[in-house]
Protein backbone atom coordinates (compact mmCIF):
# COMPACT_ATOMS: atom_id res chain seq x y z
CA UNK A 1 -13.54 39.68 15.24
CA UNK A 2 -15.73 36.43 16.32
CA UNK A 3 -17.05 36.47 13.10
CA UNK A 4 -14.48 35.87 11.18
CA UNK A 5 -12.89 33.28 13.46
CA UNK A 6 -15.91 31.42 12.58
CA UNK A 7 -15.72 32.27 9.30
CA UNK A 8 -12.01 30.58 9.49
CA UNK A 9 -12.87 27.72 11.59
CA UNK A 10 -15.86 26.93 9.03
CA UNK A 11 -13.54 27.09 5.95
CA UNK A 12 -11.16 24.58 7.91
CA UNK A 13 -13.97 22.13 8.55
CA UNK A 14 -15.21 22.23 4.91
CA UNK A 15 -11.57 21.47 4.22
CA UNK A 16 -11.52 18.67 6.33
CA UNK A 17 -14.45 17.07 4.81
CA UNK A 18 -13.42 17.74 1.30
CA UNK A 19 -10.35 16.21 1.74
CA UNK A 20 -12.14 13.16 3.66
CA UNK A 21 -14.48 12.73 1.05
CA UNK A 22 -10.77 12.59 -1.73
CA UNK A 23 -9.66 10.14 0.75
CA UNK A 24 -12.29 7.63 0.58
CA UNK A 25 -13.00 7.57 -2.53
CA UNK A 26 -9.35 7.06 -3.48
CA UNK A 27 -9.27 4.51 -0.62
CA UNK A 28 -12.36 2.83 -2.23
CA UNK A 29 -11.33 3.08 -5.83
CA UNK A 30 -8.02 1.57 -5.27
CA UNK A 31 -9.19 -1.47 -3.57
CA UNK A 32 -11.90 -1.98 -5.95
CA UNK A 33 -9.77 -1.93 -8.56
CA UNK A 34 -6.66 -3.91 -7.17
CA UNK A 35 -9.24 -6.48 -5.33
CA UNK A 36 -12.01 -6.13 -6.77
CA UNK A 37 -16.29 -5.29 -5.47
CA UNK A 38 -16.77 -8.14 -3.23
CA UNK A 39 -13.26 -7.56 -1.54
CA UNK A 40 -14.03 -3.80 -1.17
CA UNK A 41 -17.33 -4.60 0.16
CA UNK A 42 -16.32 -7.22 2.78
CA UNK A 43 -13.98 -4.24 4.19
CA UNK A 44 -16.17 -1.53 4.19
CA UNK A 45 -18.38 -4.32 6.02
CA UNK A 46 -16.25 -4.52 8.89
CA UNK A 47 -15.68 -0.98 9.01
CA UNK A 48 -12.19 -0.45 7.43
CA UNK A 49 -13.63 3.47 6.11
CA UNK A 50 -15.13 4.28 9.19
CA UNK A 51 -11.95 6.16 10.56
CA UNK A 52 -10.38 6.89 6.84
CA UNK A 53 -8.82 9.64 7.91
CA UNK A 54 -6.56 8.52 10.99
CA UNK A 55 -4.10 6.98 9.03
CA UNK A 56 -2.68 5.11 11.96
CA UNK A 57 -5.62 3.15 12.14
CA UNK A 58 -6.61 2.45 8.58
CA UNK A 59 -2.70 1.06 8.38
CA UNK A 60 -3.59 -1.36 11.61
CA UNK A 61 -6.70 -2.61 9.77
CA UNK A 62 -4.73 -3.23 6.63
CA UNK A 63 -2.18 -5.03 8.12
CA UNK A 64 -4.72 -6.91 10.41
CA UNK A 65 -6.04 -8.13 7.18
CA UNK A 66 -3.68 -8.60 4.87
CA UNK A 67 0.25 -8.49 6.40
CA UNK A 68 2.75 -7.37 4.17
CA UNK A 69 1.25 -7.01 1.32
CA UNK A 70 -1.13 -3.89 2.61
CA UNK A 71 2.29 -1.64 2.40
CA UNK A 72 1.34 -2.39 -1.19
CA UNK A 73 -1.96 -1.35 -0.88
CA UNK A 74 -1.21 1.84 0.74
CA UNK A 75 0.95 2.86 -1.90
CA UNK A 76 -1.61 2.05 -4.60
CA UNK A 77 -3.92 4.39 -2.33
CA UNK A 78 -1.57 7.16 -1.99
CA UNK A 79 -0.57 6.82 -5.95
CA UNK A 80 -4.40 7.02 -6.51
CA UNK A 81 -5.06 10.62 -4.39
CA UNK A 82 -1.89 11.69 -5.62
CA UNK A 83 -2.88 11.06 -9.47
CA UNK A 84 -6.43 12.94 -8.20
CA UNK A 85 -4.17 16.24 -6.79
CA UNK A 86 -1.94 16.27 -9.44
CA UNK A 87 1.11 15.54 -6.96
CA UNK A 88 3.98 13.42 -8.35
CA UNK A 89 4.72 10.32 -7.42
CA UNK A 90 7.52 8.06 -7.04
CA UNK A 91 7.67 4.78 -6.03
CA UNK A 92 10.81 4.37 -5.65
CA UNK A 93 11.28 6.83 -2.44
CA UNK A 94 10.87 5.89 1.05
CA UNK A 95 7.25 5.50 1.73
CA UNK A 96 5.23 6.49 5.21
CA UNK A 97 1.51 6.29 4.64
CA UNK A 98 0.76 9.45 7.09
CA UNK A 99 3.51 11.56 6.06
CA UNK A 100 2.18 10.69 1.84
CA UNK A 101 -1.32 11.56 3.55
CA UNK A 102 -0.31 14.79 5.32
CA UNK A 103 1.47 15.96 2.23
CA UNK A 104 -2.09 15.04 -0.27
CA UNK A 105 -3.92 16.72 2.65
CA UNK A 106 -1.81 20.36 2.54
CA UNK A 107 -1.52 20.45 -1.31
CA UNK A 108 -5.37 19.70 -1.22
CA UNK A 109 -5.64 23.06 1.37
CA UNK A 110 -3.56 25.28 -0.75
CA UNK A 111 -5.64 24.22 -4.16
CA UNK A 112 -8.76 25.09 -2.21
CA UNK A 113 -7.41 28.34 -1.14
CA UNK A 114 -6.77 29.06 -4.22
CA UNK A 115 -10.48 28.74 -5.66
């Protein structure tokens, strides 16, 4: 019985880190290629993909940074791992960067369920 708790609880951190992994690099892609290199590298500088996956936080550092106009940022991100997991997206719906990043992270642990 332990062992396959630990089995379990090893499959849920792989899944974790896999979808960490989709979540930088779709965090990295899309402000490289909204801002460009030297913007992306000036954030990842001061740390803004050191806590990628707390959503919370990533929105503070946004908005820190950029005001308004990182609402449009996060959408481009979520569009981005969306387009990666195949999940449809509309822009015209209300938007909530965790809830779009809770939804990305359950399809992502069904697909890898599925393997």
């Amino acid at each position: 019985m332990r062992a396959q708790s630990l089995i379990r609880e090893s499959a849920k951190l792989a899944d974790e880190k896999a979808f960490a992994s989709l979540l930088t690099d779709s965090i990295r892609e899309s402000i490289e290629d909204t801002l460009g290199k030297n913007v992306l590298a000036l954030l990842v500088s001061k740390g803004l993909l050191d806590d990628a996956q707390n959503p919370r936080e990533l929105e503070r550092q946004l908005n820190s940074t950029f005001g308004n106009a990182s609402a449009v940022l996060e959408r481009i991100i979520v569009k981005g791992l969306y387009q990666k997991l195949r999940i449809p997206f509309d822009s015209n719906l209300s938007f909530d960067y965790a809830k779009a990043l809770e939804v990305a992270r359950n399809v992502q642990l069904v697909e890898s369920r599925r393997k």
